[in-house]
Protein backbone atom coordinates (compact mmCIF):
# COMPACT_ATOMS: atom_id res chain seq x y z
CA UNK A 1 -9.98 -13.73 -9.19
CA UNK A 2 -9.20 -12.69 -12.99
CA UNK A 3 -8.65 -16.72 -13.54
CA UNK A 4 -12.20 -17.70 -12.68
CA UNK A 5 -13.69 -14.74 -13.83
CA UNK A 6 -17.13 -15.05 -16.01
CA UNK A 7 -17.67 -18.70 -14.34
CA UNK A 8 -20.82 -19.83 -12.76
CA UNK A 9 -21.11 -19.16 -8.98
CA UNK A 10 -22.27 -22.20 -8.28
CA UNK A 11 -19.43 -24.17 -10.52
CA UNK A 12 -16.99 -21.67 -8.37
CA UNK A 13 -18.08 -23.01 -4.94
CA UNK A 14 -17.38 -26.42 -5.70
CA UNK A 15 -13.82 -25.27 -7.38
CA UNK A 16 -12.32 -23.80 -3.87
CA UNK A 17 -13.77 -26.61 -2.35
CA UNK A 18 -11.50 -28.88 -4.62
CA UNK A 19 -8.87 -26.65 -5.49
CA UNK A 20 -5.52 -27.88 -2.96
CA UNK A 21 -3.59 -25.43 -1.60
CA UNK A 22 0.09 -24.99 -0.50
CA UNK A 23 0.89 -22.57 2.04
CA UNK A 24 4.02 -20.99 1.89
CA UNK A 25 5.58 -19.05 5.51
CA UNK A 26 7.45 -15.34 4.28
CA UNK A 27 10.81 -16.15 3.99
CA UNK A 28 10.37 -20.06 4.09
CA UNK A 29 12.04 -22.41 1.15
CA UNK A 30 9.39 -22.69 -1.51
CA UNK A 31 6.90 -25.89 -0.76
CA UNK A 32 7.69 -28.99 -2.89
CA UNK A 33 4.16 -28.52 -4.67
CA UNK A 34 5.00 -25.22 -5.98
CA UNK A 35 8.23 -27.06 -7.89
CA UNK A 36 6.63 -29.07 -9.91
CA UNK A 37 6.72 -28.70 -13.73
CA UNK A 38 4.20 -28.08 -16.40
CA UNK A 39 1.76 -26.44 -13.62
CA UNK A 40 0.48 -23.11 -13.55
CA UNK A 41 0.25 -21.72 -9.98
CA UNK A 42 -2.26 -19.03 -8.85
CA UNK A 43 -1.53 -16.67 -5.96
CA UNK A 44 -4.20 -17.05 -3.64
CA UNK A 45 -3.09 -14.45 -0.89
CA UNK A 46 0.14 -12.85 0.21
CA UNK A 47 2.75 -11.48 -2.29
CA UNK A 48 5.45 -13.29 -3.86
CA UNK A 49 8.21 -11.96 -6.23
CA UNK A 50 10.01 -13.02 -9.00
CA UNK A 51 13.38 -12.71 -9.70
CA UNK A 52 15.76 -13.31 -12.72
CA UNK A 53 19.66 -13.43 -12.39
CA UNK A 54 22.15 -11.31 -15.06
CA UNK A 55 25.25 -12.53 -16.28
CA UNK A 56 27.60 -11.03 -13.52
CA UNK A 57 25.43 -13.10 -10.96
CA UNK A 58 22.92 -10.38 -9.72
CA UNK A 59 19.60 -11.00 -8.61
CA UNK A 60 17.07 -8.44 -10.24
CA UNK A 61 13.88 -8.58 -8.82
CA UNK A 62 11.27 -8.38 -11.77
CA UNK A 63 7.77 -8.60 -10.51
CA UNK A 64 5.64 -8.72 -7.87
CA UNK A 65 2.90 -10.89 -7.67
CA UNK A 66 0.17 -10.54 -5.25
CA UNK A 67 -3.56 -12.68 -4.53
CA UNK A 68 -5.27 -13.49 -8.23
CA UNK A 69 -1.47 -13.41 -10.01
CA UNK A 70 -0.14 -16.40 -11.34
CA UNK A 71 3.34 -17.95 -12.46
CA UNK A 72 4.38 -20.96 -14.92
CA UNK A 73 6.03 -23.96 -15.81
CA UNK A 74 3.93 -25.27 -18.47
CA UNK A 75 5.58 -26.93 -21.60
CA UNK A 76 9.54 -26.44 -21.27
CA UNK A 77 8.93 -23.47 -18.85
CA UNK A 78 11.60 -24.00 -16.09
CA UNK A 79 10.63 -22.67 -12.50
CA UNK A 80 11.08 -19.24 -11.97
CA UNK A 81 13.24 -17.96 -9.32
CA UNK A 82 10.93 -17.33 -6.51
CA UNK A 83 10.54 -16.11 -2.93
CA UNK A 84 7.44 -15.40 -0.50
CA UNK A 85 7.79 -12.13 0.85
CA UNK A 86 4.79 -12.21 3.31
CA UNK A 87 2.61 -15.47 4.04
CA UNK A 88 1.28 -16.96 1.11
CA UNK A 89 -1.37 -19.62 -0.30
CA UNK A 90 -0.76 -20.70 -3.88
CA UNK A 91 -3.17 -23.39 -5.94
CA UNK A 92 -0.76 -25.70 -7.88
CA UNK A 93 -2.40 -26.55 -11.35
CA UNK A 94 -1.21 -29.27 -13.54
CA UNK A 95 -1.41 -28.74 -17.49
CA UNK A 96 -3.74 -32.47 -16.94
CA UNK A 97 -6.65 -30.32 -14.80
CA UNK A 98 -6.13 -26.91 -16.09
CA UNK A 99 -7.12 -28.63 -19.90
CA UNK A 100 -9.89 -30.43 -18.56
CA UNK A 101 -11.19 -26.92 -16.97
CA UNK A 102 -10.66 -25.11 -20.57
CA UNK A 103 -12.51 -27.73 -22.09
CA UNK A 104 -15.26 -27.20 -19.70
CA UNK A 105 -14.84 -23.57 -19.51
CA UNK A 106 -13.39 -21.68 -22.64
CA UNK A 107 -13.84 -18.29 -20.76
CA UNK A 108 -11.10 -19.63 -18.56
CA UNK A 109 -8.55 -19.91 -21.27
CA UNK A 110 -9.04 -16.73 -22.66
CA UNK A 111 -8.44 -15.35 -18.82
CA UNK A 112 -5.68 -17.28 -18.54
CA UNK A 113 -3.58 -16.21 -22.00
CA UNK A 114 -5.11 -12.45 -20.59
CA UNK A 115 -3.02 -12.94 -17.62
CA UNK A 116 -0.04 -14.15 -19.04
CA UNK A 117 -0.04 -11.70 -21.45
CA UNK A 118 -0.59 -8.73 -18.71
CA UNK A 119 2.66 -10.58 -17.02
CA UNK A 120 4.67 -10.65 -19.88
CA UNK A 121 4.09 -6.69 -20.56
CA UNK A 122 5.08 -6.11 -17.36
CA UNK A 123 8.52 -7.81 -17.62
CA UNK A 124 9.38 -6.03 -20.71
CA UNK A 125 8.40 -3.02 -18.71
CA UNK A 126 10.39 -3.67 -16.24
CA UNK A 127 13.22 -4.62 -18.61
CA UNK A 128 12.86 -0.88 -20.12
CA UNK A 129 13.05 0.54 -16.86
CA UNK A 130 16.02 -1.26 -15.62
CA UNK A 131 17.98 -0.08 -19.04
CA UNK A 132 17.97 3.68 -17.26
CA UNK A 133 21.51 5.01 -16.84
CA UNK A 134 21.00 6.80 -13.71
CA UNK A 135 19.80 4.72 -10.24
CA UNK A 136 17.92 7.50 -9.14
CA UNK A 137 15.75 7.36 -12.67
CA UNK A 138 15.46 3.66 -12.57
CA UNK A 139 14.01 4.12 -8.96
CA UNK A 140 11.72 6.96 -9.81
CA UNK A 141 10.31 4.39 -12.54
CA UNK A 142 9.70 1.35 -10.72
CA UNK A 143 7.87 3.49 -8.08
CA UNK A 144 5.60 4.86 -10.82
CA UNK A 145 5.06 1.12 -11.88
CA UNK A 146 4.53 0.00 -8.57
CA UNK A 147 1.71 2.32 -7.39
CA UNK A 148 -0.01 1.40 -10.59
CA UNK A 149 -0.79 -1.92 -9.20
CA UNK A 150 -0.41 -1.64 -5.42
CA UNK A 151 -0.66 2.51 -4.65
CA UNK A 152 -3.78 3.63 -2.70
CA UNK A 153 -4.98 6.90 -2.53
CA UNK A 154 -4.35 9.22 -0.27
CA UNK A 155 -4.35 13.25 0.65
CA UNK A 156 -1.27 13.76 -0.04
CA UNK A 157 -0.07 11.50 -3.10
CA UNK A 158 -0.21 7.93 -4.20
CA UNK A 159 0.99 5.65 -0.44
CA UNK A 160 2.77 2.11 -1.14
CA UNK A 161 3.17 -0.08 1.49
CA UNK A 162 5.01 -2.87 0.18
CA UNK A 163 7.06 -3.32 3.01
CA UNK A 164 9.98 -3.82 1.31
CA UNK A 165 14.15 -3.86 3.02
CA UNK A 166 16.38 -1.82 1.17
CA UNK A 167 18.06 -4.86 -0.21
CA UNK A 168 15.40 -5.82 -1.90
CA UNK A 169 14.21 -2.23 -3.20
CA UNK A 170 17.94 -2.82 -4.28
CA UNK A 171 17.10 -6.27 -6.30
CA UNK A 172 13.84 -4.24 -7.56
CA UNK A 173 16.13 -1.31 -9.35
CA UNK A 174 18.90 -3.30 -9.96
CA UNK A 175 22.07 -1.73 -8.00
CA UNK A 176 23.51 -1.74 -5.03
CA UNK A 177 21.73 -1.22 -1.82
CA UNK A 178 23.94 2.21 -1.17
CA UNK A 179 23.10 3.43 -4.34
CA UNK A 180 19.28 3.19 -3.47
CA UNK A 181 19.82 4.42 0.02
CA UNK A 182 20.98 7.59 -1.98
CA UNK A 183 18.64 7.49 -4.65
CA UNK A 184 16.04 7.72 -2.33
CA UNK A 185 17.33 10.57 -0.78
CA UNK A 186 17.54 12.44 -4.06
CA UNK A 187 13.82 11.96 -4.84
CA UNK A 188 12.76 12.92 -0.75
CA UNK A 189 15.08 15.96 -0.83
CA UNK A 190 13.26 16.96 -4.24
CA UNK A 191 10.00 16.49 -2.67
CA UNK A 192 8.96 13.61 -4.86
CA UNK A 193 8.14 11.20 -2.50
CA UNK A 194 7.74 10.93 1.30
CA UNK A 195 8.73 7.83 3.62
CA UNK A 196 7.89 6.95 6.63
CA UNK A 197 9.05 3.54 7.56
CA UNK A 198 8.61 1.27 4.93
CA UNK A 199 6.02 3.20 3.29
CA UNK A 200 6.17 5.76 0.65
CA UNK A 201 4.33 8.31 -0.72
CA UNK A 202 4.34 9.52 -4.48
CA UNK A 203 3.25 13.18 -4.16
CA UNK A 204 0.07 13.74 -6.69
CA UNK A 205 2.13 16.77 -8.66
CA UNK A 206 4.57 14.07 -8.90
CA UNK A 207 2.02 11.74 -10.42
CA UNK A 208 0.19 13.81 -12.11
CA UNK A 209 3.88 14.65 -13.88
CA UNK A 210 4.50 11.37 -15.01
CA UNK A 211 0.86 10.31 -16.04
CA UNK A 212 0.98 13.92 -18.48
CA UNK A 213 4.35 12.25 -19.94
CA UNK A 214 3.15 9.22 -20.45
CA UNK A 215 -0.01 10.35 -22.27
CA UNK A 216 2.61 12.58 -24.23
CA UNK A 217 4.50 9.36 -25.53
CA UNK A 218 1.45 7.07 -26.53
CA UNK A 219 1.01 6.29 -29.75
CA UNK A 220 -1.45 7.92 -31.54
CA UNK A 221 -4.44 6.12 -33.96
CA UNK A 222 -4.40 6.23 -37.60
C-alpha cells in the first residue's frame, strides 16, 4: 500500500500484525471505530465511497475509495459522509500512533500528505465535472475519471465493473436517477460505451478521444 510504501519489510510484518482492523459488511451502518475523530483510516480491501450533501439536500457521491485509499478526521476534520459499497476492512489510526510512526518513519509522512493531496485533486475534479450543464456530459466525465483508476483493459475499450445501481451512478453525476437512465442511453446509442449488466465499456476511439483533448488542454512549460 502507497501508506507503507519505502518501509522495511521486516518493520512491515510486524505492522499488520499490530495494525487492528474493523470490518465493515456492504451496506451495514459504519462500525463505531471508523467514527472516531482525529484518526486517519486506511482502506484495507473492498470499496467505500464518499459522499457530500448540497444545499437543496442531495447526496452527491464524490469519490470512490478502494484497498490502499484512505479518509480523515484529523485536527477539526469532521467525519465524512460514508458508506461501504462491497465488504470492507479499514485500519483506524489515531493522530497519537500515526505521529509516533512519522517520527519513526519520515517516508511515511511524505506518503501520507502524497495521498491526501492525490484525494484532494480528485474532489476538485470531481467538483469541475459536476459544474457540466448537460447530464449526459457530466456522465461522459465521471466515466472517463473512473476508468482512470478502476478501468481494465480490454479488446474492445476500457471495461469498469464497479457494480454500481443506477441510484447511485445517479449520486455519482449528480441528478436524478431518470436522467442517468437516459444519459446512458445517449452515450450507448452513440456508440460510446457498451453495458452489459453492471459493467461498462468505454470504447478505445472513445478514449483515445478524450485522452487527445486532454493533452490538448494541459498547460504547457515555460
Amino acid at each position: 500500500m502507497d501508506l507503507f510504501a519505502g518501509l522495511p519489510e521486516r518493520d512491515l510484518t510486524i505492522l499488520e500484525a499490530r495494525l487492528p482492523i474493523a470490518f465493515w459488511p456492504r451496506g451495514a451502518e459504519i462500525p463505531d471505530p471508523l467514527t472516531r475523530a482525529d484518526h486517519i483510516f486506511l482502506v484495507r480491501e473492498g470499496r467505500i465511497a464518499l459522499f457530500e450533501r448540497t444545499a437543496p439536500g442531495h447526496e452527491i457521491m464524490v469519490t470512490l475509495l478502494e484497498s490502499g485509499s484512505v479518509f480523515s478526521t484529523l485536527g477539526t476534520a469532521s467525519l465524512p459522509n460514508v458508506a461501504s459499497l462491497a465488504s470492507s476492512a479499514v485500519t483506524p489510526l489515531p493522530s497519537a500512533a500515526l505521529e509516533g510512526l512519522i517520527a519513526r518513519y519520515p517516508r511515511l509522512g511524505c506518503n501520507l500528505a502524497a495521498m491526501l493531496s492525490e484525494l484532494a485533486r480528485t474532489l476538485g475534479e470531481t467538483v469541475a465535472l459536476v459544474s457540466e450543464m448537460k447530464v449526459e456530459d457530466r456522465l461522459r466525465a465521471r466515466l472517463h475519471q473512473l476508468s482512470e483508476r478502476f478501468g481494465v483493459a480490454a479488446p474492445e475499450g476500457v471495461r469498469l465493473e464497479l457494480d454500481l445501481t443506477h441510484a447511485q451512478w445517479a449520486s455519482l453525476v449528480g441528478a436524478s436517477r431518470e436522467a442517468v437512465t437516459t444519459a446512458f442511453g445517449k452515450l450507448r446509442t452513440q456508440g460510446a460505451i457498451q453495458v452489459d449488466g453492471r459493467s461498462i465499456t468505454i470504447s478505445w476511439d472513445v478514449v483515445r478521444g478524450h485522452e487527445s483533448r486532454a493533452d490538448a488542454v494541459e498547460p504547457t512549460a515555460a
